[in-house]
Protein backbone atom coordinates (compact mmCIF):
# COMPACT_ATOMS: atom_id res chain seq x y z
CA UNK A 1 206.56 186.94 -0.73
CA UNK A 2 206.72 190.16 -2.42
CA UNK A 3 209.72 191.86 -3.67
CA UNK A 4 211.32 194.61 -2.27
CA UNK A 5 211.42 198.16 -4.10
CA UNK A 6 214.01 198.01 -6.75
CA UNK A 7 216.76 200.21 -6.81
CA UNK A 8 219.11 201.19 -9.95
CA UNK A 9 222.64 202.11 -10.50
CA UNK A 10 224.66 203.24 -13.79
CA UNK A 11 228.09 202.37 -14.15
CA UNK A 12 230.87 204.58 -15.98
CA UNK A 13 230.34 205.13 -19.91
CA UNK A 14 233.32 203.04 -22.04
CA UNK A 15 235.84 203.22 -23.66
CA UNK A 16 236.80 206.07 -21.02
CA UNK A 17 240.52 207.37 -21.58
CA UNK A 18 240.12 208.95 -17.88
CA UNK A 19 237.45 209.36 -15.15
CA UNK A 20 234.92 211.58 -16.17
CA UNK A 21 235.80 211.05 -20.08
CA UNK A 22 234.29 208.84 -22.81
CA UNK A 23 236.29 208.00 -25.91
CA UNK A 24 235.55 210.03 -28.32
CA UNK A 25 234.71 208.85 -32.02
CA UNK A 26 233.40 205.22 -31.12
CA UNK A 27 230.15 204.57 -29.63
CA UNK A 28 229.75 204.57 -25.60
CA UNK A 29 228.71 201.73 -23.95
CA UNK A 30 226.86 202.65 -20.47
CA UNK A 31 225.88 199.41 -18.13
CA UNK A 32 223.19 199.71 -15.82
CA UNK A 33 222.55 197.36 -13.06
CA UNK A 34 219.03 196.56 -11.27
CA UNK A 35 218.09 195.03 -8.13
CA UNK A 36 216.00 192.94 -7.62
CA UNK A 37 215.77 191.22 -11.33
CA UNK A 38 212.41 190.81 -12.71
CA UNK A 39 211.45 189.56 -16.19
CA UNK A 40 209.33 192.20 -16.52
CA UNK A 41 212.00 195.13 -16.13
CA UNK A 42 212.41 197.36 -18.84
CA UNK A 43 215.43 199.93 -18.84
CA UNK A 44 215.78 202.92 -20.86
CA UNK A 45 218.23 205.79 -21.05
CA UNK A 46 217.79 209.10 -21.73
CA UNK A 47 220.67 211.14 -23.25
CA UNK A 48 221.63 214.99 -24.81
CA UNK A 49 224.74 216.10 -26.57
CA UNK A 50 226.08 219.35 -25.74
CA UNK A 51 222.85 220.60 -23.82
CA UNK A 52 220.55 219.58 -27.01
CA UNK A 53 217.20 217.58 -27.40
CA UNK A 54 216.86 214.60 -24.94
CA UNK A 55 216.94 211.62 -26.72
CA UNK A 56 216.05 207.80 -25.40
CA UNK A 57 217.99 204.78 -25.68
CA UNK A 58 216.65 201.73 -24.67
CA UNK A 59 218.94 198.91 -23.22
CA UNK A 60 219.63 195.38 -24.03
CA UNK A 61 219.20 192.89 -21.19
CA UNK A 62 222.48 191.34 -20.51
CA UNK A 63 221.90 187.56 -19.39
CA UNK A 64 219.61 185.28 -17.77
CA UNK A 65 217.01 186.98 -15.06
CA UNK A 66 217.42 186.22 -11.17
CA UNK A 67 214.68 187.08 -9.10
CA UNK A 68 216.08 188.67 -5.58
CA UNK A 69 219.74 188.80 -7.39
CA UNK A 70 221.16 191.77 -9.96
CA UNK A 71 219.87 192.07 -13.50
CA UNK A 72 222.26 193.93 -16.05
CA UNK A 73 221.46 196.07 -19.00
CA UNK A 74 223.75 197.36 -21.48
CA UNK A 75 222.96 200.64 -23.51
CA UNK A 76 224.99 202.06 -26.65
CA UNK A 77 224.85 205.49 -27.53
CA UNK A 78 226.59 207.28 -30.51
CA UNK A 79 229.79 208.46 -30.71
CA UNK A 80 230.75 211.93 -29.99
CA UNK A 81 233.31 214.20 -31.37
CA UNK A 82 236.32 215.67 -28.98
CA UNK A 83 235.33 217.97 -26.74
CA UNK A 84 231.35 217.19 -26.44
CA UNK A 85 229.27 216.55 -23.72
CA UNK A 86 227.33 213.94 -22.46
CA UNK A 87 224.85 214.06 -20.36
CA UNK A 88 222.26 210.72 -19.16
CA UNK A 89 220.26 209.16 -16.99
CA UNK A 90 218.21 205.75 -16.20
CA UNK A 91 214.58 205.09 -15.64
CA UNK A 92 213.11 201.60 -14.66
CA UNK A 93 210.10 200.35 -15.80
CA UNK A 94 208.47 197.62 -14.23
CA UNK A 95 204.80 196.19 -16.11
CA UNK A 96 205.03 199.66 -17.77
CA UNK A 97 204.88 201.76 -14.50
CA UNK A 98 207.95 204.16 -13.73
CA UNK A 99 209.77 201.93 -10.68
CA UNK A 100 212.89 204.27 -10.15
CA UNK A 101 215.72 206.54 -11.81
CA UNK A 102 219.28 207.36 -11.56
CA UNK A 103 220.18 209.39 -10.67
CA UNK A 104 217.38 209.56 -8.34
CA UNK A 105 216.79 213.25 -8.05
CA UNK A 106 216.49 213.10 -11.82
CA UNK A 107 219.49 215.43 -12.63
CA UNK A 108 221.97 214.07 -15.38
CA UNK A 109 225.32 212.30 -15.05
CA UNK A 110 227.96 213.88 -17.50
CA UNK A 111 231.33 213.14 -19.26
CA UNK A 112 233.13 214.69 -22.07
CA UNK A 113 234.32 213.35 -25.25
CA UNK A 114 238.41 212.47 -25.39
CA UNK A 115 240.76 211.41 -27.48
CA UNK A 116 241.55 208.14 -26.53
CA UNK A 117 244.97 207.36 -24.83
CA UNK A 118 247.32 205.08 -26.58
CA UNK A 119 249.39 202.56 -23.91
CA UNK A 120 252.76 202.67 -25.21
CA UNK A 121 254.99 199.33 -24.19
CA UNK A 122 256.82 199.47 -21.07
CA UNK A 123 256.25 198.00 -17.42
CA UNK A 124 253.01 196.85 -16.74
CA UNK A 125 252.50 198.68 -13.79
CA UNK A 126 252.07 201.80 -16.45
CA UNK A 127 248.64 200.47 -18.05
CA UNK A 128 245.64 201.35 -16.65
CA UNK A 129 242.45 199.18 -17.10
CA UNK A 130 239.90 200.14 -19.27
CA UNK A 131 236.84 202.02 -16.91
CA UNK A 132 234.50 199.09 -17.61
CA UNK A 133 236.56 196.79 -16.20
CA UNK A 134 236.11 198.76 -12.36
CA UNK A 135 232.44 199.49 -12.94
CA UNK A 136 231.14 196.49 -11.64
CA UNK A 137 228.98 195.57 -14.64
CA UNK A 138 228.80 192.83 -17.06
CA UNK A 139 231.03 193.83 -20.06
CA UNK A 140 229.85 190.85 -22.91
CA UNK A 141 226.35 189.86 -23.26
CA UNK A 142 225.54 186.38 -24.50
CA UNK A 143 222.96 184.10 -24.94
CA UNK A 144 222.47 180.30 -24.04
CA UNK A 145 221.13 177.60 -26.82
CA UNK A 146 219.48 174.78 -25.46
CA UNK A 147 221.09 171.37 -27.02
CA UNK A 148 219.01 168.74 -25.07
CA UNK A 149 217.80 167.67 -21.95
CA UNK A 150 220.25 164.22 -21.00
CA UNK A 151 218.49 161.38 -18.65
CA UNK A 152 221.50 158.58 -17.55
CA UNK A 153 220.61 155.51 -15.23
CA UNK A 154 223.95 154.49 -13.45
CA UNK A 155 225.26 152.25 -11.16
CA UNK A 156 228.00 152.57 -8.29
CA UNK A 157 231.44 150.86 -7.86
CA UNK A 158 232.93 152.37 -4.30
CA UNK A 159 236.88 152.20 -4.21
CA UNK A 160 236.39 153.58 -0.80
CA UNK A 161 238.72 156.48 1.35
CA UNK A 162 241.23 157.45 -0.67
CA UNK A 163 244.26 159.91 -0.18
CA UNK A 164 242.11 162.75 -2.72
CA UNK A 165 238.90 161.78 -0.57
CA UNK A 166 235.80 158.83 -0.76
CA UNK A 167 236.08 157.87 -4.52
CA UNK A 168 232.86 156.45 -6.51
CA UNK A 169 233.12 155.10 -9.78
CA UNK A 170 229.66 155.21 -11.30
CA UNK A 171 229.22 153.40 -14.63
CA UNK A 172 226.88 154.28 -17.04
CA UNK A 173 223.68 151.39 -17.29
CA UNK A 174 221.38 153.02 -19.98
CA UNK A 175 220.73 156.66 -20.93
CA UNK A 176 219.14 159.21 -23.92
CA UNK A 177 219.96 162.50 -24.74
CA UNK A 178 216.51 164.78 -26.51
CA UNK A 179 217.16 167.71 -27.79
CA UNK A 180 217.20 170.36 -30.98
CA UNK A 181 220.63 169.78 -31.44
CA UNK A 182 222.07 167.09 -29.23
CA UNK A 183 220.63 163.54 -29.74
CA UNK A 184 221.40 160.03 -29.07
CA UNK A 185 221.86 157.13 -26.96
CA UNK A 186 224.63 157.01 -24.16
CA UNK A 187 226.41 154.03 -24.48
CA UNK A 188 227.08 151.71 -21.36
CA UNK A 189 231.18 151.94 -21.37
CA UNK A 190 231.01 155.37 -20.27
CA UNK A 191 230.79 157.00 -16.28
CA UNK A 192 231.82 159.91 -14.10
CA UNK A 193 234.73 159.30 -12.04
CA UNK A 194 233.98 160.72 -8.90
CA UNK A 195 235.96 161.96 -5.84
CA UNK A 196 233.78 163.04 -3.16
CA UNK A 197 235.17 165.37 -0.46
CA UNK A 198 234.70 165.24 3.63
CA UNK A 199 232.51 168.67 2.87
CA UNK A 200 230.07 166.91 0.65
CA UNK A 201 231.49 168.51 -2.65
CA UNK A 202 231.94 165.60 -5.26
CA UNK A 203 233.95 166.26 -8.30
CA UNK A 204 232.83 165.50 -11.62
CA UNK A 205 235.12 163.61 -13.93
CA UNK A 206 232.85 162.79 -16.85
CA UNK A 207 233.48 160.52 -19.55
CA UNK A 208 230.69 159.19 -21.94
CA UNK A 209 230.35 158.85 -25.84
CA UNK A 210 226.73 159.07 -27.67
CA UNK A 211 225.93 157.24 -30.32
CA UNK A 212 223.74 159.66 -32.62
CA UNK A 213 220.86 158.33 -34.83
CA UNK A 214 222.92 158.90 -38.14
CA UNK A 215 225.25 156.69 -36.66
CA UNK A 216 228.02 159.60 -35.30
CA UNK A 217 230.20 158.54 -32.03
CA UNK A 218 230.44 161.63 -29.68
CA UNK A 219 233.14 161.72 -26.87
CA UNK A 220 231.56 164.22 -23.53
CA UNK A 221 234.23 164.98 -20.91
CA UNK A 222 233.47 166.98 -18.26
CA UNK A 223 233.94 168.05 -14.89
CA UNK A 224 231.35 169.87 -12.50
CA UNK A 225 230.49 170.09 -8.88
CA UNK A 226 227.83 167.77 -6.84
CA UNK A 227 227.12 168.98 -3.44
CA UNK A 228 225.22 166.19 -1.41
CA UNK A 229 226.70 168.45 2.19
CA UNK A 230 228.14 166.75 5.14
CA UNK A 231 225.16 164.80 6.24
CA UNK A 232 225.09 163.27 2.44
CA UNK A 233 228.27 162.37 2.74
CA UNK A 234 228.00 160.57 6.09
CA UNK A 235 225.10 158.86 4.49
CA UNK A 236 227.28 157.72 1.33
CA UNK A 237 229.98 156.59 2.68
CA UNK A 238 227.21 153.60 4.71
CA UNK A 239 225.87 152.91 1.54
CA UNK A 240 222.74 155.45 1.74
CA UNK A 241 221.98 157.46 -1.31
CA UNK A 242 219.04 159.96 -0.47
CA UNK A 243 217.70 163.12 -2.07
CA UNK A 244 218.19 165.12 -5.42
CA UNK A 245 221.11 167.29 -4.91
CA UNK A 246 221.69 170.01 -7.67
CA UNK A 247 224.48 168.86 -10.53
CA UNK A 248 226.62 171.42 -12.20
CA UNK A 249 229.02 170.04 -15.51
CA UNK A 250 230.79 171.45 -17.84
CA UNK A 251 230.86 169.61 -20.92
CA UNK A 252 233.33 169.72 -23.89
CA UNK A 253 232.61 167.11 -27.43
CA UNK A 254 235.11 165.68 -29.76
CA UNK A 255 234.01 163.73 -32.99
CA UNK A 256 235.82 162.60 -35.92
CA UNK A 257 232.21 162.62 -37.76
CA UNK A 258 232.18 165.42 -40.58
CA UNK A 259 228.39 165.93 -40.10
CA UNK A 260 229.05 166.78 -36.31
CA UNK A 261 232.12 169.31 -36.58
CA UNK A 262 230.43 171.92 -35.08
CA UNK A 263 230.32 170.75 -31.52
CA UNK A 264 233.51 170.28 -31.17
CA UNK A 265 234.43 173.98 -30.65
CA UNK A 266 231.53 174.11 -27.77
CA UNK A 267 232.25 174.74 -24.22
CA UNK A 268 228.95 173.75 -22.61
CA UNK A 269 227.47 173.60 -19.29
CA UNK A 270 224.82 170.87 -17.89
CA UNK A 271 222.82 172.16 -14.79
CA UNK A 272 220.39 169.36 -13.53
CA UNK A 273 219.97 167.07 -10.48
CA UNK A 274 220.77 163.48 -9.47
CA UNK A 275 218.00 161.57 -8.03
CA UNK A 276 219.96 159.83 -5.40
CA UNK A 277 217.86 156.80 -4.89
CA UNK A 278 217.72 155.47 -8.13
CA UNK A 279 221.26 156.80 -9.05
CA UNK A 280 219.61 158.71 -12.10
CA UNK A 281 221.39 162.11 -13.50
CA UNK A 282 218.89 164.67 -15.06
CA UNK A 283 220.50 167.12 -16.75
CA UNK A 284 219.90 169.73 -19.42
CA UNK A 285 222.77 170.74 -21.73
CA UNK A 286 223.41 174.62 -23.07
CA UNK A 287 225.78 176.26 -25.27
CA UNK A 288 226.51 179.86 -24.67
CA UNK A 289 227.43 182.13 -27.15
CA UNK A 290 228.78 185.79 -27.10
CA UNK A 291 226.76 188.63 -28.29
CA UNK A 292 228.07 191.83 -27.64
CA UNK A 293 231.53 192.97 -26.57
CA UNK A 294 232.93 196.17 -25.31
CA UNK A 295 235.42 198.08 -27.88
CA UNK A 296 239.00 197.12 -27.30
CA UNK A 297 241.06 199.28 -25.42
């Protein structure tokens, strides 16, 4: 299947005191958004001050590539004194061939520099939004660190219909968590709690504790979506477990071990599958982390 042509779109330069305005003295942040993502996209923007030399700017991807979805970019440019003018523009480059522009005629978008408005207290209806939050664009860029890649063997205790929907309890038999950061064995107290709804969703209630090789105890709670659909349902509810449905968790860790510390401040998320007919999660475990922010209105 080949992809469609791309097309490109710049949102509104921030901090922006007013449409048409970028704050001036701090450094403007312009997002530009591409579709269809491609890990081979490469954005730049071009940009003069007052009507002087064109200068280029390249921008940052800002997270993970979809294929046939959006892919962000962020771009900073310097800051401007009251009063100047900005003028820029986009280009995509795709395997190092010119893909498209915006704006697509090749003119320029412009603002001027402002000072930037101060919100004094009163009602709330009186405060305006910064512009990047209506531009459509990702405002914080972040990253995702790979802790390890969890395998857990479980087996099923069925309460049956329930007022809250077909409850599971599946207990943990065996499992091992490899990884750079996360490691250890899951020990056999530990299971997900699971409500499963008419619609196939099952809810995640998570609750298992690794044991580490240094010897550390480390409590996972999580929740997270399972969707097996309507026909999976039907199926588990005679006893039937087929497929590997996609798994979605959200795990949080609490230890009292010194040498672990640092995962407890972690909000995590597990994306992986369950391989219905041997009841067996796969699942691998990342951390994001935040790496750029917009300035604070």
């Amino acid at each position: 299947m080949s992809l469609s042509p791309p097309s490109l779109a710049i949102g509104q330069p921030s901090p922006s005191p007013r449409p048409g305005a970028v704050a001036a003295g701090q450094p403007a942040t312009i997002g530009v958004t591409v579709v269809p993502g491609h890990p081979s996209n490469v954005v730049d923007l071009s940009y003069r001050v007052d009507g002087g030399p064109v200068r280029v700017a390249h921008a940052r991807p800002a997270g993970i590539v979809s294929l046939l979805e959006t892919q962000s970019f962020v771009a900073q440019l310097p800051a401007l004194a009251d009063g100047q003018r900005l003028d820029f523009r986009a280009e995509l480059r795709r395997a190092g061939r010119l893909a498209a522009s915006a704006p697509a005629d090749g003119s320029w978008q412009t603002v001027t520099a402002a000072p930037e408005q101060v919100v004094r207290s009163g009602p709330l209806s009186s405060a305006r939004f910064p512009a990047w939050d209506l531009s459509g664009v990702p405002r914080f860029g972040y990253g995702l660190e790979f802790l390890g890649a969890l395998t857990v063997q479980l087996r099923a205790e069925v309460m049956g219909h329930t007022p809250q929907g077909y409850r599971i309890n599946f207990f943990v038999v065996h499992g091992e968590a490899h990884g750079p950061r996360l490691h250890g064995k899951v020990r056999p107290e530990g299971g997900d709690w699971m409500n499963i709804r008419e619609d196939g969703v099952g809810e995640v209630d998570i609750k298992i504790t690794y044991e580490t090789p240094d010897g550390a105890l480390i409590l996972e709670q999580s929740g997270g979506v399972f969707d097996i659909g309507p026909d999976g349902y039907r199926n588990v509810i005679r006893g039937i477990y087929r497929g590997a449905p996609p798994f979605f968790a959200t795990p949080t860790y609490i230890t009292a071990d010194s040498r672990w510390k640092w995962i407890n401040s972690l909000q995590c998320f597990g994306f992986g599958r369950v391989v219905m007919p041997h009841l067996r999660v796969e699942c691998d475990i990342y951390a994001p982390h935040l790496q750029t922010e917009p300035h604070i209105a």
